[in-house]
C-alpha atoms as a PDB file:
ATOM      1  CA  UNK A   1       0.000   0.000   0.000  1.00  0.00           C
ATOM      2  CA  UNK A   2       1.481   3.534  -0.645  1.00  0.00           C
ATOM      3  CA  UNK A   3       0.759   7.047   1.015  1.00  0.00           C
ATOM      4  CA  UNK A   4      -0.764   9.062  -1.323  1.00  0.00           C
ATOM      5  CA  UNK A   5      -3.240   6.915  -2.824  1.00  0.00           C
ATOM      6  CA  UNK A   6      -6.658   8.882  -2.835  1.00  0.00           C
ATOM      7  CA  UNK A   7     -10.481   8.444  -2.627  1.00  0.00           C
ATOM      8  CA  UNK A   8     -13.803  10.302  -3.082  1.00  0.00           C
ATOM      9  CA  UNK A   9     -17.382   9.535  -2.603  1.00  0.00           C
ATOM     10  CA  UNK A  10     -20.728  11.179  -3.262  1.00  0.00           C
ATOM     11  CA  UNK A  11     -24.032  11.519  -2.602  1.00  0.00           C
ATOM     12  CA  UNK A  12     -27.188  13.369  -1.912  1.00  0.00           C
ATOM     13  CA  UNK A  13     -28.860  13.855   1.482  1.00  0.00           C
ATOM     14  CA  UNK A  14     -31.949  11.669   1.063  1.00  0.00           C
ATOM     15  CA  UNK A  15     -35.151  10.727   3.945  1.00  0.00           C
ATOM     16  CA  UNK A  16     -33.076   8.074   5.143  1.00  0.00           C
ATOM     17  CA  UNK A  17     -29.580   9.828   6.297  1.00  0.00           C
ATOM     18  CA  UNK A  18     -31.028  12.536   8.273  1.00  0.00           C
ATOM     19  CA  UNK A  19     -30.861  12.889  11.782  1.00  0.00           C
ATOM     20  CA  UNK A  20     -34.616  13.296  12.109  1.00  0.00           C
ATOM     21  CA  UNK A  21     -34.361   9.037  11.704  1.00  0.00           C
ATOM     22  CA  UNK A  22     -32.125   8.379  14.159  1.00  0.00           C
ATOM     23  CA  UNK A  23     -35.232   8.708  17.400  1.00  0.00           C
ATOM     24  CA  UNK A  24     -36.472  11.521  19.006  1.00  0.00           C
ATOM     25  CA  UNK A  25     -34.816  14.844  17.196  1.00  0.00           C
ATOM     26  CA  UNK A  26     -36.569  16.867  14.582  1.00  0.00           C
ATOM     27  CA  UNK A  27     -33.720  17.940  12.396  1.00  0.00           C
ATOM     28  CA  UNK A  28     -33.761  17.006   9.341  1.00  0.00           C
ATOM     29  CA  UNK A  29     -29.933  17.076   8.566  1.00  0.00           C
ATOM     30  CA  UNK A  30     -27.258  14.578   7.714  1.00  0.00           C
ATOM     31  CA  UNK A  31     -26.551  12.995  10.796  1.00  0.00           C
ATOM     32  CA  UNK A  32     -23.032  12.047  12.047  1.00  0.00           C
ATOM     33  CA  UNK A  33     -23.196   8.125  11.744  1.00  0.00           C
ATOM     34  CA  UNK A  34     -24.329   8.572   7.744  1.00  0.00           C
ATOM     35  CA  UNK A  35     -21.392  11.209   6.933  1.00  0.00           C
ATOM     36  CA  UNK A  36     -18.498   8.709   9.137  1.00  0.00           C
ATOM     37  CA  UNK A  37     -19.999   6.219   6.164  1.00  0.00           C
ATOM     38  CA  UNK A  38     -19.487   8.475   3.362  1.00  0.00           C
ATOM     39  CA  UNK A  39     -15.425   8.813   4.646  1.00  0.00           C
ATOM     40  CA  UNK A  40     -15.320   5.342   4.998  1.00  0.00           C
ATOM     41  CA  UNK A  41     -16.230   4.841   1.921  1.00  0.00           C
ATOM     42  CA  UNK A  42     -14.101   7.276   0.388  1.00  0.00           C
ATOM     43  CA  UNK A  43     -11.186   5.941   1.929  1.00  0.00           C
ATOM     44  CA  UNK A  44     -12.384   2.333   1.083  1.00  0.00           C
ATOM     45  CA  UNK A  45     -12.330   3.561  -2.702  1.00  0.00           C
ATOM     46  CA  UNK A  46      -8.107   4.920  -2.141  1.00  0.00           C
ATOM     47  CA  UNK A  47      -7.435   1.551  -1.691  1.00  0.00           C
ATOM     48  CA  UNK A  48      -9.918  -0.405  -3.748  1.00  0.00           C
ATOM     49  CA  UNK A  49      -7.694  -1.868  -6.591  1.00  0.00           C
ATOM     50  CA  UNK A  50      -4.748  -2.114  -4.001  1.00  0.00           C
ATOM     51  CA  UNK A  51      -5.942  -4.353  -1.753  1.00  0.00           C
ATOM     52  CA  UNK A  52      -4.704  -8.807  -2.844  1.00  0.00           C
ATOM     53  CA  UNK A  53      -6.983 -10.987  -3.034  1.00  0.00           C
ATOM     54  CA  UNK A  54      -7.146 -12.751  -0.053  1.00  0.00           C
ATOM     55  CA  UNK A  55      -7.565  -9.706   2.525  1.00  0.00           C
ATOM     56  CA  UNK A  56     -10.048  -7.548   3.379  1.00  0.00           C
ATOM     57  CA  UNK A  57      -9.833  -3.960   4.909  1.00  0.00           C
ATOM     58  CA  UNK A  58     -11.821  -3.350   8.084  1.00  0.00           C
ATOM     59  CA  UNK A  59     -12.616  -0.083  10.014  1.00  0.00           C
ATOM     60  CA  UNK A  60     -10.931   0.390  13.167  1.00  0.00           C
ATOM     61  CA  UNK A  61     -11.150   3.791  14.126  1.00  0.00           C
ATOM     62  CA  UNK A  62     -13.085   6.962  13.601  1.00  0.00           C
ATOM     63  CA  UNK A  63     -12.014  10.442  15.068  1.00  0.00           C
ATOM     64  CA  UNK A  64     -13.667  13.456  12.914  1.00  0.00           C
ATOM     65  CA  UNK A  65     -15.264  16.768  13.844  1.00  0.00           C
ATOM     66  CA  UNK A  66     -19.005  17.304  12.310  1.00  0.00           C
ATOM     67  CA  UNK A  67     -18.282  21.078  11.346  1.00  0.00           C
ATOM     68  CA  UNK A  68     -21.365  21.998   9.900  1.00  0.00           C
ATOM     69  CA  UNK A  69     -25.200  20.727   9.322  1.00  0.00           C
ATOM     70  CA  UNK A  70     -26.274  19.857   5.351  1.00  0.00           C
ATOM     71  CA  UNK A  71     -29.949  19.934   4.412  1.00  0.00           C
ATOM     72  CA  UNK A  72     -31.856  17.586   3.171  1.00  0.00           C
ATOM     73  CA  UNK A  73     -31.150  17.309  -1.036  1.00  0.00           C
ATOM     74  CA  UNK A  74     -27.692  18.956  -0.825  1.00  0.00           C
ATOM     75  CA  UNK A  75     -24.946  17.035  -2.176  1.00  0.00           C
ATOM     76  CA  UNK A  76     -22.291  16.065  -0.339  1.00  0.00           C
ATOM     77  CA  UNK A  77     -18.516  14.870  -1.334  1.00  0.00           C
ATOM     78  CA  UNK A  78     -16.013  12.929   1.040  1.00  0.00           C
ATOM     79  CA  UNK A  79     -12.400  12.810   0.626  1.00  0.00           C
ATOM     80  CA  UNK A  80      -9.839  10.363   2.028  1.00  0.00           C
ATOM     81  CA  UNK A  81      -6.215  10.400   1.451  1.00  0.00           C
ATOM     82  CA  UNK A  82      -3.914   7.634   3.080  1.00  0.00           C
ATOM     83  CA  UNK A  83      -1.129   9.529   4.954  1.00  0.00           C
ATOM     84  CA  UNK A  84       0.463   6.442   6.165  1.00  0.00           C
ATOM     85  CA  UNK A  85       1.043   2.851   6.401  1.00  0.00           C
ATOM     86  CA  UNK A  86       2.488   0.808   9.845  1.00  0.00           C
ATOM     87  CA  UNK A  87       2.468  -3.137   8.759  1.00  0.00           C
ATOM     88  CA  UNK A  88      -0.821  -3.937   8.492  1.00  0.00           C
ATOM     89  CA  UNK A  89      -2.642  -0.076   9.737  1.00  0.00           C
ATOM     90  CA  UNK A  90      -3.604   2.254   6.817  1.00  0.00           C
ATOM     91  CA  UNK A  91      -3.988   5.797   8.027  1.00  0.00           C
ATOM     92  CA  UNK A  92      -6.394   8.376   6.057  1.00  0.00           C
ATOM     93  CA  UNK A  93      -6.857  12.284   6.539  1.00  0.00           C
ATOM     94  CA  UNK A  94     -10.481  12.331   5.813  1.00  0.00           C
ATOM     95  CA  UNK A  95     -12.984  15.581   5.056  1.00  0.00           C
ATOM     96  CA  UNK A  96     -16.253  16.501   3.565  1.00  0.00           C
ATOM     97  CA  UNK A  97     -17.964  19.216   1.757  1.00  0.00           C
ATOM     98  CA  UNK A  98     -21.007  20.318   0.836  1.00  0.00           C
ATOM     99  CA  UNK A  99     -22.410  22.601  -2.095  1.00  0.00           C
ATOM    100  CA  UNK A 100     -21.427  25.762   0.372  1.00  0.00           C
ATOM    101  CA  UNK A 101     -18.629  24.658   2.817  1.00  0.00           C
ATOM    102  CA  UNK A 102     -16.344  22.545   4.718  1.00  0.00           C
ATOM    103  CA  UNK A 103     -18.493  20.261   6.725  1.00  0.00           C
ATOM    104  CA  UNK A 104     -16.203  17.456   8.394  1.00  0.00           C
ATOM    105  CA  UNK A 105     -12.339  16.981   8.901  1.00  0.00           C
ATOM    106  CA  UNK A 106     -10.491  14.086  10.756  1.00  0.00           C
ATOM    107  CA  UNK A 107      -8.566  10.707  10.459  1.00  0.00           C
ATOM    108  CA  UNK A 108      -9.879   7.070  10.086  1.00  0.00           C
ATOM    109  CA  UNK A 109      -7.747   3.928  10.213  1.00  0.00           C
ATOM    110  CA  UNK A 110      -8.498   0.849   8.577  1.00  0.00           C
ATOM    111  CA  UNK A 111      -6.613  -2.504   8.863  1.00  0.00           C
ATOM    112  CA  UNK A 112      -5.867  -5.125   6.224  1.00  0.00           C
ATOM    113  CA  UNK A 113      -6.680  -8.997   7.746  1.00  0.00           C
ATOM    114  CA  UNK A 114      -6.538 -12.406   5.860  1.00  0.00           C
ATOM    115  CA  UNK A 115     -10.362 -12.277   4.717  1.00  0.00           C
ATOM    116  CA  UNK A 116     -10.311 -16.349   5.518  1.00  0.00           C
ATOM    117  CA  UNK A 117      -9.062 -15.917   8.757  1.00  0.00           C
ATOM    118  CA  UNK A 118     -11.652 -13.050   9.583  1.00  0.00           C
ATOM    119  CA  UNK A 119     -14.730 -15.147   7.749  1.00  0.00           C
ATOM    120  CA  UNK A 120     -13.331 -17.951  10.783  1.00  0.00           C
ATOM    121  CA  UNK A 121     -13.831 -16.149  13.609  1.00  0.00           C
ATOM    122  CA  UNK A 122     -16.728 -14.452  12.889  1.00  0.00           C
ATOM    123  CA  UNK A 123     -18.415 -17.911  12.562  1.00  0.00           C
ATOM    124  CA  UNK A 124     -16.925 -19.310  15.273  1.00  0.00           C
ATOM    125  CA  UNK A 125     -18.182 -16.515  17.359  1.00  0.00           C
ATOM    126  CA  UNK A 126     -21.898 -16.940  15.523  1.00  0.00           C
ATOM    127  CA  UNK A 127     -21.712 -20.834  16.613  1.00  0.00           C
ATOM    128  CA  UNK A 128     -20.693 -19.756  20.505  1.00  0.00           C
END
């Protein structure tokens, strides 16, 4: 894997991602958990065609600040950029805009595991 490599994802503010869904608040804005998927993504797309065969990249940790609030129908863009690489950690600077501004900024790292080995344990754990 090499720093540098670079990802972007899209997409509109629909019913569904607002925070209005999420229980008991009346807002309807894109809420936190549905923009920390849109830089996942993003940074799932830097590494997309650099990731062998037999491994799988998982989310390990999120740490962004939600600057500002996007209405429903506004598009939004996420950007991740992979700032560094420790054996088996990928490291991303991640941020979103919207049509008018700057509306998250942070870091996310993501792991590469044998996808056989992870597929193992996750069924061991289903069978107790």
């Amino acid at each position: 894997m090499i720093p540098g490599l670079t990802g972007k994802s899209e997409m509109v503010v629909k019913k569904e991602d607002l925070v209005s869904q999420l229980g008991d608040v009346p807002l309807d804005v894109l809420s936190t958990p549905r923009l920390i998927q849109l830089l996942e993504t993003a940074a799932i797309e830097a590494i997309r065609d650099h990731i062998p065969g037999d491994q799988v990249s998982l989310g390990t940790e999120v740490r962004i600040r939600h600057l500002s609030a996007t209405p429903l129908g506004m598009k939004v863009t996420a950007n991740a950029l992979l700032k560094g690489v420790e054996k088996n950690r990928l490291l991303f600077l991640v941020d979103a805009y919207d049509e008018k501004e700057k509306v998250a900024e942070g870091e996310h790292e993501r792991i590469l595991v044998s996808k056989e080995r992870f597929l193992q344990k996750v069924e061991k754990k289903r069978a107790g």
